[in-house]
Protein backbone atom coordinates (compact mmCIF):
# COMPACT_ATOMS: atom_id res chain seq x y z
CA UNK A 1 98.83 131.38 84.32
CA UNK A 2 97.75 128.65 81.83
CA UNK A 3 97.86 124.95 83.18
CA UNK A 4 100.51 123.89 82.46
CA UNK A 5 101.18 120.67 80.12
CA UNK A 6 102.40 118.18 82.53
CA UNK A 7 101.45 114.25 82.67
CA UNK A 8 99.95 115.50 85.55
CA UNK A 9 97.90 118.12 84.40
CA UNK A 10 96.83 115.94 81.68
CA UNK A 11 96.15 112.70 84.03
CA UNK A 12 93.93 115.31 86.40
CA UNK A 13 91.81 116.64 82.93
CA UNK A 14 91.31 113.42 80.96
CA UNK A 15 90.14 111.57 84.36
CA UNK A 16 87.84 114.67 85.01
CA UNK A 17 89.12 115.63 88.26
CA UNK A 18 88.97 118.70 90.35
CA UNK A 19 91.98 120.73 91.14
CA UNK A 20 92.99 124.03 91.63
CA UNK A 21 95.96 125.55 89.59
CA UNK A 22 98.02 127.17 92.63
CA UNK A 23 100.84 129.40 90.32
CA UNK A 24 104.23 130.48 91.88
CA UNK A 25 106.13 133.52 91.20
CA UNK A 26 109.27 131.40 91.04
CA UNK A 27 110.54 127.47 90.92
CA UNK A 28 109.89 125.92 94.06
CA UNK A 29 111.70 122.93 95.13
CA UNK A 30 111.18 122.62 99.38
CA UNK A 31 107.88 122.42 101.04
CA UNK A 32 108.10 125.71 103.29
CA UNK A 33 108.76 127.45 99.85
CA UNK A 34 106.03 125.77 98.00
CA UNK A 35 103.68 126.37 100.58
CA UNK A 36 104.52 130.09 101.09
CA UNK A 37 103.90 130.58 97.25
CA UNK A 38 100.71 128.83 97.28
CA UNK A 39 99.39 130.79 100.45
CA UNK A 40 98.49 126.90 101.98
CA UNK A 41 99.80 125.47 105.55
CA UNK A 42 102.55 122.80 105.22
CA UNK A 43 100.05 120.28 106.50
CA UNK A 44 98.23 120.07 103.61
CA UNK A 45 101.42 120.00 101.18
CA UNK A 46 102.53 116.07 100.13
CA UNK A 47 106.01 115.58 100.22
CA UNK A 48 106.39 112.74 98.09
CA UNK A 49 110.11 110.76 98.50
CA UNK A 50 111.57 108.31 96.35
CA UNK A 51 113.27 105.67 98.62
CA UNK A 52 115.27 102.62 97.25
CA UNK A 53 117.06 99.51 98.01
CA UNK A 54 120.55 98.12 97.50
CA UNK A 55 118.48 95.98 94.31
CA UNK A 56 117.38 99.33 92.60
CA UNK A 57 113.94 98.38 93.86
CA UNK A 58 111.95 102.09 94.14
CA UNK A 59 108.83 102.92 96.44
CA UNK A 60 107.14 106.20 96.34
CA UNK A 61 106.40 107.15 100.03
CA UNK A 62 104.40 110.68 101.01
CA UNK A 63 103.79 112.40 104.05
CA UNK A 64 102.41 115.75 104.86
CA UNK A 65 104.55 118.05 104.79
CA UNK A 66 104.60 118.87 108.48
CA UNK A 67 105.78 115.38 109.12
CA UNK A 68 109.15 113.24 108.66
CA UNK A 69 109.22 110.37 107.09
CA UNK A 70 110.34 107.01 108.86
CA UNK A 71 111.81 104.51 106.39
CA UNK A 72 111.92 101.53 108.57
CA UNK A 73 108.26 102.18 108.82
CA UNK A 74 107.70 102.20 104.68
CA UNK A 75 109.68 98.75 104.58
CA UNK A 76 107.33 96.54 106.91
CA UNK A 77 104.66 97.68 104.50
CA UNK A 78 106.34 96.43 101.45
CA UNK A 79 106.13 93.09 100.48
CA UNK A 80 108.83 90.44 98.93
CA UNK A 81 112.60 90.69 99.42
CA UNK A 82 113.28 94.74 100.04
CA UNK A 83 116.59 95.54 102.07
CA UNK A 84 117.34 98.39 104.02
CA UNK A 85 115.87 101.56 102.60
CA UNK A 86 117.61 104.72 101.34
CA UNK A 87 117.04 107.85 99.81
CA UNK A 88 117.07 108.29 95.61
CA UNK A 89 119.87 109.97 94.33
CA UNK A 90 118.42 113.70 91.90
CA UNK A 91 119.89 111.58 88.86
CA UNK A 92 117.62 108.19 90.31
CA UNK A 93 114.27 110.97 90.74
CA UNK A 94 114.70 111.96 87.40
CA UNK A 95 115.45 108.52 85.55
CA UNK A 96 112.39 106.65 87.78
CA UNK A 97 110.22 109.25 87.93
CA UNK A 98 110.22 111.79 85.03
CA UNK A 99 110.26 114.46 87.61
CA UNK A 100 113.11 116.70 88.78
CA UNK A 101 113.99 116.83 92.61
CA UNK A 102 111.30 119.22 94.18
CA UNK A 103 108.74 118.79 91.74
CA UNK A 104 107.52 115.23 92.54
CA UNK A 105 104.23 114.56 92.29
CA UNK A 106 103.08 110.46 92.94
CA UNK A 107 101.05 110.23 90.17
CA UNK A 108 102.10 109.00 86.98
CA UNK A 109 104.66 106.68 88.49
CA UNK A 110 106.11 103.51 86.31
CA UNK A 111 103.92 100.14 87.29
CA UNK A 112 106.76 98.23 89.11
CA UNK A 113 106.93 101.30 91.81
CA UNK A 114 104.68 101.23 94.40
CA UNK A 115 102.80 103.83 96.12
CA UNK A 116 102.19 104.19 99.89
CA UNK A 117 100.43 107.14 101.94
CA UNK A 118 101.03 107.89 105.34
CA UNK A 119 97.29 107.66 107.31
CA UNK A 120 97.26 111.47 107.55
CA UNK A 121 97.01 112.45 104.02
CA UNK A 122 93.27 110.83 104.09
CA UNK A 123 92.52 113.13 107.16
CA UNK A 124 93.58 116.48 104.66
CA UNK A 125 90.89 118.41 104.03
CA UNK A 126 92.63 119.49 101.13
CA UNK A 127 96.05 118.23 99.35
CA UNK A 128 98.66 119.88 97.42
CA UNK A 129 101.29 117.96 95.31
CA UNK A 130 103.24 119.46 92.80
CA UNK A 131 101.67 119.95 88.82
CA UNK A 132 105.45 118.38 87.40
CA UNK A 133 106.29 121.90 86.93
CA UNK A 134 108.33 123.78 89.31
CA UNK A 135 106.40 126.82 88.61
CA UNK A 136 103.19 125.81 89.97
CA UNK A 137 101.37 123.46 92.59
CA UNK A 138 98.06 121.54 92.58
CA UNK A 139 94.78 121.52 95.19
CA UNK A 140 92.96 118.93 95.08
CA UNK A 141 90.84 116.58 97.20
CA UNK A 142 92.56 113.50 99.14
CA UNK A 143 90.11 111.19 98.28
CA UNK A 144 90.66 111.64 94.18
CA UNK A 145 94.50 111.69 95.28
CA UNK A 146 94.83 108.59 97.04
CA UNK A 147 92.96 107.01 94.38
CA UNK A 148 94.42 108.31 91.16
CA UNK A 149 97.87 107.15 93.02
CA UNK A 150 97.03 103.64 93.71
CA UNK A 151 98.17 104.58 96.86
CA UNK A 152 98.48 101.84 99.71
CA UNK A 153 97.56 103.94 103.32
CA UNK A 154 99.79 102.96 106.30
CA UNK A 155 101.52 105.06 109.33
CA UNK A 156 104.78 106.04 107.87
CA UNK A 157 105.37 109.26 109.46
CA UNK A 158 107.65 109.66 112.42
C-alpha cells in the first residue's frame, strides 16, 4: 500500500520522522480492531479522545489503549476556567479535528486545543496512532510522538 496522503503522513515526511506504514485490510475504527489488523498489542495503540466543556472549550487527551481514560483527571491538568468534562459528539471530532471518529490521530490539532499524554505513552516502546485514514495505522517512536504533539505528560488513565 502507498502512504497514504494524510496531514499526517505529510507532517511525519516533511519533519523527517520515522514511522512504519501498518496497512489494514479494512476501515478500522476501535482499538481491538486496529490492533488486530496491525498485528500490535493494544498497549502500544493511542487512543486519542476529544473531550469538551459546556464553553465548547476542546482538549485532546490519549491513553494506551489498554487503559480508560479518567476525565476528572484531564481537568486538574488544564489550566483557566474549564467545567466539567464530556465526551465530543462524531459531528464535534470531525469539525475540531479534521478527523472522522476512529481515525484520530493528535497531531495536527488546531492551536487553541491542547494536548495531554497519559505518563504511560512515554514508557511505549513503540506507539501506534492512526495515519488520518481509516485504512491504515502508524508505528512510530514515543519520543518523536510526544514531541510532534506538543503533548503535556500527566496520569490520566484510570
Amino acid at each position: 500500500m502507498p502512504i497514504p496522503d494524510t496531514i499526517v503522513t505529510r507532517l511525519l515526511v516533511d519533519k523527517g520522522i520515522a514511522f512504519r506504514l501498518l496497512p489494514h485490510d479494512e476501515p478500522v475504527y476501535t482499538v481491538a480492531a486496529a490492533a488486530a489488523q496491525r498485528g500490535v498489542v493494544q498497549e502500544e495503540m493511542v487512543k486519542s479522545i476529544l473531550l469538551r466543556d459546556k464553553n465548547r472549550h476542546y482538549v485532546m487527551a490519549c491513553v494506551t489503549g489498554d487503559a480508560r481514560l479518567n476525565p476528572k483527571a484531564v481537568r486538574e491538568y488544564l489550566t483557566g476556567e474549564w467545567k466539567r468534562l464530556s465526551f465530543a459528539s462524531a459531528e464535534e471530532i470531525h469539525e475540531i479535528t479534521g478527523y472522522v471518529q476512529g481515525a484520530v490521530a493528535p497531531l495536527c490539532l488546531p492551536l487553541e486545543v491542547p494536548v495531554i499524554f497519559d505518563e504511560a505513552i512515554a514508557r511505549c516502546r513503540r506507539v501506534n496512532i492512526s495515519s488520518g485514514d481509516p485504512m491504515a495505522g502508524i508505528e512510530m517512536k514515543p519520543g518523536d510522538l510526544i514531541r510532534l504533539a506538543g503533548a503535556q505528560m500527566a496520569v490520566i488513565a484510570e
